[in-house]
Protein backbone atom coordinates (compact mmCIF):
# COMPACT_ATOMS: atom_id res chain seq x y z
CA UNK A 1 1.48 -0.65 -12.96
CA UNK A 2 5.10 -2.08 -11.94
CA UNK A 3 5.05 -5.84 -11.85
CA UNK A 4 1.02 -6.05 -12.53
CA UNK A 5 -0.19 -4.70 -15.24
CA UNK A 6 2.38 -7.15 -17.41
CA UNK A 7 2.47 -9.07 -20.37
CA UNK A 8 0.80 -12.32 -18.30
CA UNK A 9 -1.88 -9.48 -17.14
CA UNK A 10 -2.00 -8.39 -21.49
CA UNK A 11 -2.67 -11.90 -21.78
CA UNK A 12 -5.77 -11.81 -19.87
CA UNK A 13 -7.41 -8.57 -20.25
CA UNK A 14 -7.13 -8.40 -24.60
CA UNK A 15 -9.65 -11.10 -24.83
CA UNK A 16 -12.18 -9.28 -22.23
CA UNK A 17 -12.16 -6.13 -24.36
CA UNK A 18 -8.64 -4.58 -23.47
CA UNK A 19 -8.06 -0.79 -23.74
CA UNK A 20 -7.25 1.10 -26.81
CA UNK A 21 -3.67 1.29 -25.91
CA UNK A 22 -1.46 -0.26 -23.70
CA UNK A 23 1.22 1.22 -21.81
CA UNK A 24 4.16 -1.23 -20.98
CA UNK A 25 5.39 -1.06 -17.11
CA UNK A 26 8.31 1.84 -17.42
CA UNK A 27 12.03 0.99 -18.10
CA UNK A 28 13.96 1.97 -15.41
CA UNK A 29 16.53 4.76 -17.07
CA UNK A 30 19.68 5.72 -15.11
CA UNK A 31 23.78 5.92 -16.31
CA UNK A 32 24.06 2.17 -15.51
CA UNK A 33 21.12 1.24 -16.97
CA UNK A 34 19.61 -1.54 -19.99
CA UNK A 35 16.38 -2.35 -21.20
CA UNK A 36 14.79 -5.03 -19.30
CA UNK A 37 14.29 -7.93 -20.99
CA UNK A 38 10.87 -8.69 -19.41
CA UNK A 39 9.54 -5.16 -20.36
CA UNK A 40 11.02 -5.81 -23.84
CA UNK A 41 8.86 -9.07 -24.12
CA UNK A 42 5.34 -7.57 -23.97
CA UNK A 43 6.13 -5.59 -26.70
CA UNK A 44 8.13 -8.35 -28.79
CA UNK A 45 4.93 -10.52 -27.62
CA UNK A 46 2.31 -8.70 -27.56
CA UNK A 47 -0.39 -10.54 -27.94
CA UNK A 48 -3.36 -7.71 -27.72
CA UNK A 49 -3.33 -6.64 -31.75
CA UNK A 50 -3.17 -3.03 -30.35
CA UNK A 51 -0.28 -0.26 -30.22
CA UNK A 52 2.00 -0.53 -27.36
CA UNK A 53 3.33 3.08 -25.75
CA UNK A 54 7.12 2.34 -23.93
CA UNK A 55 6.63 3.96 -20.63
CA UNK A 56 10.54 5.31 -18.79
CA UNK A 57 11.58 6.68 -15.56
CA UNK A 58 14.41 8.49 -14.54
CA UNK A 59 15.75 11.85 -14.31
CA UNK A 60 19.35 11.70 -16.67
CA UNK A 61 18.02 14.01 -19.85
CA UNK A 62 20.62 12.20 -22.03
CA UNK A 63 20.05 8.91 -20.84
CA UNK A 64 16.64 9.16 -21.43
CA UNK A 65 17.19 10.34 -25.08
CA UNK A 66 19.58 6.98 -25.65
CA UNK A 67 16.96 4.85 -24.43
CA UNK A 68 13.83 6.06 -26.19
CA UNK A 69 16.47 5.62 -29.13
CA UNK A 70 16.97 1.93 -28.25
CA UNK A 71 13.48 1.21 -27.52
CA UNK A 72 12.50 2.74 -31.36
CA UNK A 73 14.71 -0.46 -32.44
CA UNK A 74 10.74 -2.54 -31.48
CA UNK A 75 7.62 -1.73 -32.71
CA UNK A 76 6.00 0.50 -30.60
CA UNK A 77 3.59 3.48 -30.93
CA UNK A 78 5.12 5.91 -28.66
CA UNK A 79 7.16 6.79 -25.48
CA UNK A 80 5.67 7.89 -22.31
CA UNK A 81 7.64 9.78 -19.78
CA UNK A 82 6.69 9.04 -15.97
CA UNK A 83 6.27 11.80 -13.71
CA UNK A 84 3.50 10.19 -11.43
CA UNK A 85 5.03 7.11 -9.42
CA UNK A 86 5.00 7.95 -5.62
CA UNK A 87 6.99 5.41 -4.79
CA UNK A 88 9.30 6.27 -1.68
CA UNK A 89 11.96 4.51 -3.76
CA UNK A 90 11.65 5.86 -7.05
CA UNK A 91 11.11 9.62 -5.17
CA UNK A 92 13.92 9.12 -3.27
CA UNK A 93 16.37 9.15 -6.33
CA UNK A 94 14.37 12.06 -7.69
CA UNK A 95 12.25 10.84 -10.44
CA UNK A 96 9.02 9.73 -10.75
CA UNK A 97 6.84 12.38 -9.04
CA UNK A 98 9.52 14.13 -7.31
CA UNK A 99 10.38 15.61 -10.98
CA UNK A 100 6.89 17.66 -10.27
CA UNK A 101 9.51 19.59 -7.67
CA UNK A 102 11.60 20.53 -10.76
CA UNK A 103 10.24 22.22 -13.96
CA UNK A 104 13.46 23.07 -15.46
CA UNK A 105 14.14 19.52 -15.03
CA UNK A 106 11.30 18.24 -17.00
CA UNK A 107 11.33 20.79 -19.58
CA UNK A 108 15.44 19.31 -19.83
CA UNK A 109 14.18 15.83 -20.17
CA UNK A 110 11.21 16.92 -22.70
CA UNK A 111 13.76 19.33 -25.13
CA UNK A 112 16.16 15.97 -25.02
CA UNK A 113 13.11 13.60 -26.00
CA UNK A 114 11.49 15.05 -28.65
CA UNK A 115 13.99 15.28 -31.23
CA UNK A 116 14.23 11.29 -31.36
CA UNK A 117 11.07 10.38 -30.19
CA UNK A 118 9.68 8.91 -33.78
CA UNK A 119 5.63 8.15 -32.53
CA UNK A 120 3.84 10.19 -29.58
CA UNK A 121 5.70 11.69 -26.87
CA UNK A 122 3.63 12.21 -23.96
CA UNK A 123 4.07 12.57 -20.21
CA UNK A 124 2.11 10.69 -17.15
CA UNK A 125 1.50 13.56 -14.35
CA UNK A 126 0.20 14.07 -11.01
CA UNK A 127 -1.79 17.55 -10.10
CA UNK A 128 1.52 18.16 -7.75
CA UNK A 129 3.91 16.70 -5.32
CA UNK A 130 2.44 17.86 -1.66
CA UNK A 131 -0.54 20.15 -2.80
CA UNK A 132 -2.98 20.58 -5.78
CA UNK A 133 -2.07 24.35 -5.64
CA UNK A 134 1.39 23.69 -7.44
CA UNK A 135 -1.13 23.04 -11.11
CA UNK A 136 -1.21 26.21 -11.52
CA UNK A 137 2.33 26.46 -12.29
CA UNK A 138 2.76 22.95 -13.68
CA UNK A 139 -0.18 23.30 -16.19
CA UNK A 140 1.56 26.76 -17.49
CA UNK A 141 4.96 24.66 -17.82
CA UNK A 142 2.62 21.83 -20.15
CA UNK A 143 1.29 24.45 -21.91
CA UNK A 144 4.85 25.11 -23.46
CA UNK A 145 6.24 21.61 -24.07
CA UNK A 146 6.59 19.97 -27.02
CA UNK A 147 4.59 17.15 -26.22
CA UNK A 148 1.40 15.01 -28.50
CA UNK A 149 -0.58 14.39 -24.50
CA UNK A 150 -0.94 14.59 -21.00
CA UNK A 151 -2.32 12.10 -18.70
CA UNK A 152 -3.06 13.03 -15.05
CA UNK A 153 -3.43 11.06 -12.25
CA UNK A 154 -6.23 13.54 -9.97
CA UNK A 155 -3.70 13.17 -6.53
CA UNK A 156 -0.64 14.88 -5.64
CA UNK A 157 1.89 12.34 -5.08
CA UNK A 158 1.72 12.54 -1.54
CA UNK A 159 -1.72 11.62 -1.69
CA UNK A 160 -0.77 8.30 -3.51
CA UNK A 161 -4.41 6.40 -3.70
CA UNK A 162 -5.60 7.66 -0.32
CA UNK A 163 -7.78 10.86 -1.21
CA UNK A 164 -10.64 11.87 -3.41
CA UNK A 165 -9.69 13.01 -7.28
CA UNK A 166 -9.08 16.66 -8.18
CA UNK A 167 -11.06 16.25 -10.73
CA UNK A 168 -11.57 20.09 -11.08
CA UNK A 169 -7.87 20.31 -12.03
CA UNK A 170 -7.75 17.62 -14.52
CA UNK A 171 -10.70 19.93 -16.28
CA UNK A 172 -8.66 22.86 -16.34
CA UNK A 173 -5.64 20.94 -18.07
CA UNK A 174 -8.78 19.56 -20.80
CA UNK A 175 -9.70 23.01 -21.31
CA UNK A 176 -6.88 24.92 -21.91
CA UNK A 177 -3.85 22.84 -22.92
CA UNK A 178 -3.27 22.28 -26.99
CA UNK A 179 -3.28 18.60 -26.59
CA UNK A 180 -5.23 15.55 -25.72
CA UNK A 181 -5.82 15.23 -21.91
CA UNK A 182 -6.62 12.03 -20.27
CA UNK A 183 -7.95 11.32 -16.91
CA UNK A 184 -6.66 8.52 -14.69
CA UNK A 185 -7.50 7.39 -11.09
CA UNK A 186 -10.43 5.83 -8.85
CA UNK A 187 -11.71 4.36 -12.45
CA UNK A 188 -13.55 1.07 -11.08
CA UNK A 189 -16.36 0.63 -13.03
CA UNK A 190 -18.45 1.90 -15.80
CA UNK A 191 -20.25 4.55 -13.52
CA UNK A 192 -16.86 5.80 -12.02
CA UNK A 193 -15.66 5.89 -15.56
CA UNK A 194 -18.28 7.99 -17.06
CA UNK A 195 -18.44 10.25 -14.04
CA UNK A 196 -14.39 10.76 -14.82
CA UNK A 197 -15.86 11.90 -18.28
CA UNK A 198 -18.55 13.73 -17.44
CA UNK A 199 -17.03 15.86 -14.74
CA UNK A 200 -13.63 16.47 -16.78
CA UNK A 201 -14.16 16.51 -20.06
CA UNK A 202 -11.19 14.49 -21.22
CA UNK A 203 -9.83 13.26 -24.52
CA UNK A 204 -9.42 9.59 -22.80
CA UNK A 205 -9.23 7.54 -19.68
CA UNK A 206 -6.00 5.66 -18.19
CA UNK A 207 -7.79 2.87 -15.99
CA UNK A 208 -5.11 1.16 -13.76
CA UNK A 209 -6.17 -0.46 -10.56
CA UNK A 210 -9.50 -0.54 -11.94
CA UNK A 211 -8.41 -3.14 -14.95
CA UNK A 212 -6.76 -5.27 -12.69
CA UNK A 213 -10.30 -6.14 -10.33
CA UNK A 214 -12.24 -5.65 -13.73
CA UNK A 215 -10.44 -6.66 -16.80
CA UNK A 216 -14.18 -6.11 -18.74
CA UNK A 217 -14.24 -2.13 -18.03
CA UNK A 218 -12.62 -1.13 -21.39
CA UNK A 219 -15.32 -2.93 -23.48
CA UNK A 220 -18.20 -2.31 -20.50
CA UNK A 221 -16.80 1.73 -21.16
CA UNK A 222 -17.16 1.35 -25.03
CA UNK A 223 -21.01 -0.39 -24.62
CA UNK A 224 -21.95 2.19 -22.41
CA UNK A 225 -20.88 4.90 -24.72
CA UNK A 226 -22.38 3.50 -27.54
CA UNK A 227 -25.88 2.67 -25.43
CA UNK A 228 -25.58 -0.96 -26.17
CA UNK A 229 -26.25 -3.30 -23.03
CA UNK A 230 -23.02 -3.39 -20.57
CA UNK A 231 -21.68 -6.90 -20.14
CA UNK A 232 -22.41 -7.72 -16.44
CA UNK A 233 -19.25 -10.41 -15.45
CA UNK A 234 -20.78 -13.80 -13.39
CA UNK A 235 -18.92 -15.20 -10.44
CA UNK A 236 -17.79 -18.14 -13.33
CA UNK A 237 -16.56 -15.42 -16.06
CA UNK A 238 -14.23 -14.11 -12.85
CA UNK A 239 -13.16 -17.76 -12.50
CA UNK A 240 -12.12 -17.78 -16.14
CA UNK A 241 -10.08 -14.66 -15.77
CA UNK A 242 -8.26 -16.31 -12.60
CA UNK A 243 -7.21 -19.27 -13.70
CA UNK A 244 -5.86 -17.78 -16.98
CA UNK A 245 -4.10 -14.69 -14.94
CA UNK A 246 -2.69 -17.75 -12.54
CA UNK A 247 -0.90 -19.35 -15.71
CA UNK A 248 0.03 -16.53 -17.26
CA UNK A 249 1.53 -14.97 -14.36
CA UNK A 250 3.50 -19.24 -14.01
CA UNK A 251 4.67 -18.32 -17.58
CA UNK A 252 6.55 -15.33 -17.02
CA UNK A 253 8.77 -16.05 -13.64
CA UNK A 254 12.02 -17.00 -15.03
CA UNK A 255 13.21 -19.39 -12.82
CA UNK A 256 10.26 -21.34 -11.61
CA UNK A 257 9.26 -21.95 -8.07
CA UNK A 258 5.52 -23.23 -6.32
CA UNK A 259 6.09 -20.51 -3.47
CA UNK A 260 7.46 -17.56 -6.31
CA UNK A 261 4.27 -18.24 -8.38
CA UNK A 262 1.81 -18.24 -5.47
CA UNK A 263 3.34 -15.08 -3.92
CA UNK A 264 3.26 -13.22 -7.48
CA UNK A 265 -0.35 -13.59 -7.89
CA UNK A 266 -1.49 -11.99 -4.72
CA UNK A 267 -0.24 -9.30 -6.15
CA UNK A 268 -3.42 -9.22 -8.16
CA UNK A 269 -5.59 -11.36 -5.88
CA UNK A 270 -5.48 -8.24 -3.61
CA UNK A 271 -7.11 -6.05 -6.01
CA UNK A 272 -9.87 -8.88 -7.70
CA UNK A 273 -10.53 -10.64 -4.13
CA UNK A 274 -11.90 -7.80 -2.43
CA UNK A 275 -14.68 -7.56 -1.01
CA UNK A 276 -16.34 -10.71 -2.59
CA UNK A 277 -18.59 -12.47 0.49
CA UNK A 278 -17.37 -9.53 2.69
CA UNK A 279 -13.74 -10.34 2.66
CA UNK A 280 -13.88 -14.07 3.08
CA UNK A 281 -11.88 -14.45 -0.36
CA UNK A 282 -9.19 -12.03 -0.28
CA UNK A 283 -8.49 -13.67 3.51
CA UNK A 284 -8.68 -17.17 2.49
CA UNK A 285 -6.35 -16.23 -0.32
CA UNK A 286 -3.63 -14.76 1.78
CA UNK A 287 -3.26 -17.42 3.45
CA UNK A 288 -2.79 -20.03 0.37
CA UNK A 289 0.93 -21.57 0.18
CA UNK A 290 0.07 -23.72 -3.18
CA UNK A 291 -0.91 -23.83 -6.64
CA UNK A 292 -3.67 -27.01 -5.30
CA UNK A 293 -5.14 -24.24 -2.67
CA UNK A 294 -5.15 -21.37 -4.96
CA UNK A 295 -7.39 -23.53 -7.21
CA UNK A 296 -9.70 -24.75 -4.48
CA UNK A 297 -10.33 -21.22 -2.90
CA UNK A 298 -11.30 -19.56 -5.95
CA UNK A 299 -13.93 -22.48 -6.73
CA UNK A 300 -14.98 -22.54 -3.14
CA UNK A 301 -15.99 -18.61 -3.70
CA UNK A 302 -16.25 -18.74 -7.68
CA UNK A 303 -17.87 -21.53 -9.22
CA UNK A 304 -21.50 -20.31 -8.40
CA UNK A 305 -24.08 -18.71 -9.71
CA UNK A 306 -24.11 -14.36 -9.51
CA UNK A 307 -23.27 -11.90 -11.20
CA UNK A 308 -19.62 -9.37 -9.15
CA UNK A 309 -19.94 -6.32 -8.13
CA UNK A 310 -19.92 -3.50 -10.19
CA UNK A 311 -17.56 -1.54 -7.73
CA UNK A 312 -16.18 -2.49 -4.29
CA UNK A 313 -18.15 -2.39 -1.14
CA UNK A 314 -16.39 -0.32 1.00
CA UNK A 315 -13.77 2.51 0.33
CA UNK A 316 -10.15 2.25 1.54
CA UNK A 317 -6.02 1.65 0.14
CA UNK A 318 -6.09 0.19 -2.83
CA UNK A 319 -9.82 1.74 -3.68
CA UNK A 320 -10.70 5.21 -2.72
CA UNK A 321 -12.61 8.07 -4.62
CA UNK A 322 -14.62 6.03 -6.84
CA UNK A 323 -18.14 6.41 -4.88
CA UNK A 324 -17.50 10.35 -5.40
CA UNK A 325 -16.19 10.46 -8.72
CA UNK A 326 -19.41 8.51 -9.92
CA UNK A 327 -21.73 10.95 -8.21
């Protein structure tokens, strides 16, 4: 996720289990364009022991081809092509998920990729742009592209985070395309996890959001697979994961401010806060204008005994789905 899922966030969540594979936030790709030096450092950095996939975005074919180039100059294990962001912004100049709008487009982009693309080349999807009836068509346009995986995020992009999954479409791409397919979205917890599995039959799992509140999921995932006893996190183990995330997040802001630092860790805070003593966190720490009261909010709510949540209480923008998924 853009700005969030970062290399201060890598820092945090490789020690707690950490997925597989990480996917770096995407290079912005466009005539004009570089490779961001802060992207380039989680992968010149990375501190996880685990391959790194270079996610892009953009819609120049050519471009696109120079950059995946450039980024083959650091070690990475593959480039991802990003077809999923709703942004109004990134939609706006056509990319992201408004490529969903244009399949001779993406099969453009794909044709221009593969030839230099040395490790995977695989594309980040929604089931459509305003309706989950345009996967018919877009799963017979996967079907014929040279690509080594799919991952699908269940929503159309006009659905952003806001609906249930169409889980029954991220099935049908499972069953009948010649690659890996893996699931992403509403992944909160182990149950919502396994009923992502169980109800699409997937390759894999891209957990987002769901890292972010719950940076133990990957491992909790892998226990539960295996039938070994699932870590349960304490109120102190989320204290831990704070106050590391709080100066990691100090590490990476290149010119250093009080105010910049506090501001970029709501950013998370809005996802882990929720919810905890029915909202009373997540409101005290909106309201926070300093490193001191950062610190003494999260002991006033974290230094106790008790074990978090599993999942969220309640439903709503930045969770939604997961209660059905993990029926």
């Amino acid at each position: 996720m853009q700005d969030v899922t970062n290399l201060a966030f890598w820092h945090c969540v490789a020690p707690r289990g950490g997925p597989d594979i990480y996917v770096t936030e995407y290079f912005r790709v466009h005539p004009e364009s570089h490779l961001e030096r802060f992207i380039l450092d989680s992968i010149e950095q990375n501190p996880t022991g685990k391959p790194v996939i270079a996610q892009m975005i953009g819609n120049d074919a050519e471009r696109l081809a120079l950059t995946a180039r450039q980024l083959h100059d650091y070690d990475i294990f593959g480039i991802d092509m990003n077809l999923g962001c709703p942004a109004p912004s990134v939609c706006g100049k056509e990319c992201g998920g408004a490529l969903l709008k244009n399949s001779n487009r993406i099969r453009e982009i794909v044709n221009a990729l593969r030839p230099v693309v040395k490790g995977t080349l695989t594309l980040k999807t929604r089931v459509g742009y305003e309706s989950p009836d345009e996967f018919d068509r877009l799963l017979d346009l996967f079907a014929t592209l040279p690509i080594d995986g799919l991952s699908i995020h269940g929503r159309t992009v006009q659905e952003k985070y806001q609906s249930l999954v169409h889980t029954e479409k991220i099935a049908e791409a499972a069953a009948n395309l010649p690659y890996p397919v893996y699931a992403n979205g509403s992944m909160v917890s182990v149950a919502s996890a396994l009923g992502m599995l169980r109800k699409t039959d997937v390759s894999g799992l891209m957990i987002g959001r769901g890292a972010i509140r719950n940076p133990w999921i990957f491992q909790q995932v892998r226990q539960a697979l295996s039938h070994e006893p699932v870590f349960e996190p304490q109120r102190r183990d989320l204290l831990d994961y704070v106050q590391q995330l709080f100066d990691e997040v100090g590490k990476t802001i290149p010119r250093y401010s009080e105010k910049g630092h506090v501001q970029r860790i709501k950013r998370f805070m809005n996802y882990i806060a929720i919810d905890i003593d029915d909202g009373a966190f997540l409101h005290d720490i909106r309201r926070i204008k300093s490193a001191n009261a950062f610190d003494q909010v999260c002991y006033r709510y974290l230094d106790q005994d008790g074990t978090v949540a599993p999942e969220p209480e309640t439903e709503g923008k930045l969770f939604c789905g997961f209660k059905e998924l993990a029926t």
